[in-house]
Protein backbone atom coordinates (compact mmCIF):
# COMPACT_ATOMS: atom_id res chain seq x y z
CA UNK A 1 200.51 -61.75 -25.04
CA UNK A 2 203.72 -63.15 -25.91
CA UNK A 3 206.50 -61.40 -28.37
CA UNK A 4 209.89 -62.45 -30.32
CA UNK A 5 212.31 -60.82 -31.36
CA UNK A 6 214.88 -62.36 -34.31
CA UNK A 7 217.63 -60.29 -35.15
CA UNK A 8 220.56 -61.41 -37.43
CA UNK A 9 224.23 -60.14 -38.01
CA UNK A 10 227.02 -61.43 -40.47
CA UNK A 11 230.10 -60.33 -39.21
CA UNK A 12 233.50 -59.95 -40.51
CA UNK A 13 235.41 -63.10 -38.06
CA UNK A 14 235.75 -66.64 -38.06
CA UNK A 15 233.18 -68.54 -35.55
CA UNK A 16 235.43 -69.58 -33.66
CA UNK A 17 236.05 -65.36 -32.51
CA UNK A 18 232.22 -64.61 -32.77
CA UNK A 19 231.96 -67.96 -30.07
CA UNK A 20 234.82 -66.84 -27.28
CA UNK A 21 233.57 -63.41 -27.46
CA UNK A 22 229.42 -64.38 -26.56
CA UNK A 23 230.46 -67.20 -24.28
CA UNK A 24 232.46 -64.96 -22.09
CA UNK A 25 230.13 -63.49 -19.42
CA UNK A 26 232.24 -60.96 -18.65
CA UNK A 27 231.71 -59.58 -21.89
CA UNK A 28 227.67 -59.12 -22.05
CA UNK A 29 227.77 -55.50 -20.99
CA UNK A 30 230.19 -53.93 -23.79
CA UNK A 31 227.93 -55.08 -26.24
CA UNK A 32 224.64 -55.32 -24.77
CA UNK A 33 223.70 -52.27 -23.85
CA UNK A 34 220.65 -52.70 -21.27
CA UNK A 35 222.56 -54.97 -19.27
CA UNK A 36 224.20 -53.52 -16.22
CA UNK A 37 225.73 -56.64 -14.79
CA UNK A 38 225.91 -60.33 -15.02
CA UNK A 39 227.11 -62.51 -12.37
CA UNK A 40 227.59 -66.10 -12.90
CA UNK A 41 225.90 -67.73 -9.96
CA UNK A 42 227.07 -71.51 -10.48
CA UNK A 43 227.93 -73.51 -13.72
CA UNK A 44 224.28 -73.07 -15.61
CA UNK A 45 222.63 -70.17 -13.57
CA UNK A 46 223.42 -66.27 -14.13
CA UNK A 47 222.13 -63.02 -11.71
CA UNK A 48 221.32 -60.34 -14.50
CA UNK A 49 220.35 -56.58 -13.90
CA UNK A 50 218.90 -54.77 -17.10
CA UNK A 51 218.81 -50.89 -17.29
CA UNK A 52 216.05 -50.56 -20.33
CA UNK A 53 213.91 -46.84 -21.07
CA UNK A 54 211.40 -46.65 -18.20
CA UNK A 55 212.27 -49.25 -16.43
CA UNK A 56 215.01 -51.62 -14.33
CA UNK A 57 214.72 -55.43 -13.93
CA UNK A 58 216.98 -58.22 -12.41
CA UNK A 59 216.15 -61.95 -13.01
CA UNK A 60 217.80 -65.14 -13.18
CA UNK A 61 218.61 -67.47 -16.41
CA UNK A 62 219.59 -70.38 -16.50
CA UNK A 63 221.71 -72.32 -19.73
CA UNK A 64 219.46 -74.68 -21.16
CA UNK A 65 221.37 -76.15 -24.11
CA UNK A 66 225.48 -74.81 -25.20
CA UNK A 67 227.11 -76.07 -27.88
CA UNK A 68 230.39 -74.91 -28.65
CA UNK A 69 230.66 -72.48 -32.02
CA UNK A 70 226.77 -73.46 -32.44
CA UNK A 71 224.00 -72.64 -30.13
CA UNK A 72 223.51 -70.97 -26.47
CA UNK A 73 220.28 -71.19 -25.28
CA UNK A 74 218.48 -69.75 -21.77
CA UNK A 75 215.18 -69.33 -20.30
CA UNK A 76 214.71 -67.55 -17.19
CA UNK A 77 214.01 -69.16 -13.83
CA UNK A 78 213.69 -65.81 -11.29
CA UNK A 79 211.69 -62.50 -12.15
CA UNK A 80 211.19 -61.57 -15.57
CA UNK A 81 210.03 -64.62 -18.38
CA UNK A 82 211.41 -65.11 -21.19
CA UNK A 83 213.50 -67.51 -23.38
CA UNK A 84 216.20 -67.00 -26.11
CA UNK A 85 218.69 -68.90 -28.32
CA UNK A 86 221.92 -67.26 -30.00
CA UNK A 87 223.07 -69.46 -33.07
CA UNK A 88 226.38 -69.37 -34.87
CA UNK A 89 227.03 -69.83 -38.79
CA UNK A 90 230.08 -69.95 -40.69
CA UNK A 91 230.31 -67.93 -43.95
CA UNK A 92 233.37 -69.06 -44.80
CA UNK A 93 237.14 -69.23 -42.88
CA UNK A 94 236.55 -65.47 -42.36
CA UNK A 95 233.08 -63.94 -41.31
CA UNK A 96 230.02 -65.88 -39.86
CA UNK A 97 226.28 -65.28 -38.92
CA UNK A 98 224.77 -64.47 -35.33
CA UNK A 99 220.98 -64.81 -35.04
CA UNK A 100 219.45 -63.74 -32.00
CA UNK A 101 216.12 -64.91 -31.07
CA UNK A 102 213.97 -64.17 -28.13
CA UNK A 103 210.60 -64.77 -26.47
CA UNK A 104 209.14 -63.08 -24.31
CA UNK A 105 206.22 -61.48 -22.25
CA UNK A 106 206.00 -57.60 -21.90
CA UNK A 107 205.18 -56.98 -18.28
CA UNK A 108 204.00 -53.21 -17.82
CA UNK A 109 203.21 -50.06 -20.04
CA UNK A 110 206.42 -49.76 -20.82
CA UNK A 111 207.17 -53.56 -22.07
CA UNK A 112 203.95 -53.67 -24.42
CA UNK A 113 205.03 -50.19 -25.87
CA UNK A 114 208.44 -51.43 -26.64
CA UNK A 115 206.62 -54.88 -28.21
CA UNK A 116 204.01 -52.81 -30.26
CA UNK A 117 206.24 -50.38 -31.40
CA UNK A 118 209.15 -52.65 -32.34
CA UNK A 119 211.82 -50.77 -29.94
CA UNK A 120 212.78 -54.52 -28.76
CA UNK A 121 214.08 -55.11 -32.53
CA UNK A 122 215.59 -51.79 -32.40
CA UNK A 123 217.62 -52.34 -29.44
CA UNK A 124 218.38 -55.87 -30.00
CA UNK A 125 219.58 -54.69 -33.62
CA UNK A 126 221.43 -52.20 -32.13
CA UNK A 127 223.03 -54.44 -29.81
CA UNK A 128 224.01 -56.84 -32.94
CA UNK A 129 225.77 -53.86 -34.45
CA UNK A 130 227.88 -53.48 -31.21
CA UNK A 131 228.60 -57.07 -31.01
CA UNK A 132 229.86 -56.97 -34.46
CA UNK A 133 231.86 -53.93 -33.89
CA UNK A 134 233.73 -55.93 -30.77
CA UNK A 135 234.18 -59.47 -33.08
CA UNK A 136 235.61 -57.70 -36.04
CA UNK A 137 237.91 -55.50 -34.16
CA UNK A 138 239.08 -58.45 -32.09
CA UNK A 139 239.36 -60.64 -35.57
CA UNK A 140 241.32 -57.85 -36.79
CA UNK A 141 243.93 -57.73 -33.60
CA UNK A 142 242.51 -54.34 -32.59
CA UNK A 143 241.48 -54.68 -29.37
């Protein structure tokens, strides 16, 4: 049984800010907050280890497609599968639109509870929220 998950957030800051801040690896885990760690492992390929309720996972994603102030996109290559796209839209010279999607395959009690009871949507919501909390702070010089 496959899921998705697509989440949306307009957000106070040009593109351009919403872009620097999700292309910077570094970043992930102040906004994100399941992930633990990334580490780049070459150019295309990232090491990531996910603290979620119940349960701890580490995989390996790989870029499939970037395009700068426009699209990211990853699947997975190493332990967990799944497949996801972040998109970028500008409002106007001010505030743009982040859409997350995601598709996956709950693995485990835990995983199908989270799909059936829409908890992924919550967190990845949540997540948003955070994310927009960072861009508009960092659009507004208040780091």
């Amino acid at each position: 049984m496959s899921s998705s998950i697509v989440e949306t957030v307009d957000i106070k800051a040009p593109v351009a800010i919403s872009w620097a801040l999700w292309s910077d690896v570094a970043r992930w885990p102040r906004f994100l907050s399941h992930v633990q760690r990334v580490d780049p492992l070459d150019e295309r390929r990232f090491a990531w280890q996910l603290a979620l309720p119940g349960v701890d996972k580490v995989f390996v994603a790989e870029l499939t497609e970037v395009v700068p102030e426009d699209r990211i996109a990853w699947k997975t290559t190493e332990g967990v599968h799944h497949a996801g796209v972040v998109t970028f839209h500008r409002l106007d010279d001010e505030s743009s639109r982040l859409t997350l999607q995601i598709e996956y395959d709950p693995q485990g009690f835990v995983e199908h509870l989270g799909a059936l009871t829409n908890l992924d949507s919550v967190l990845a919501n949540y997540d948003l929220g955070e994310f927009q909390k960072l861009a508009e702070r960092t659009a507004a010089g208040d780091f």
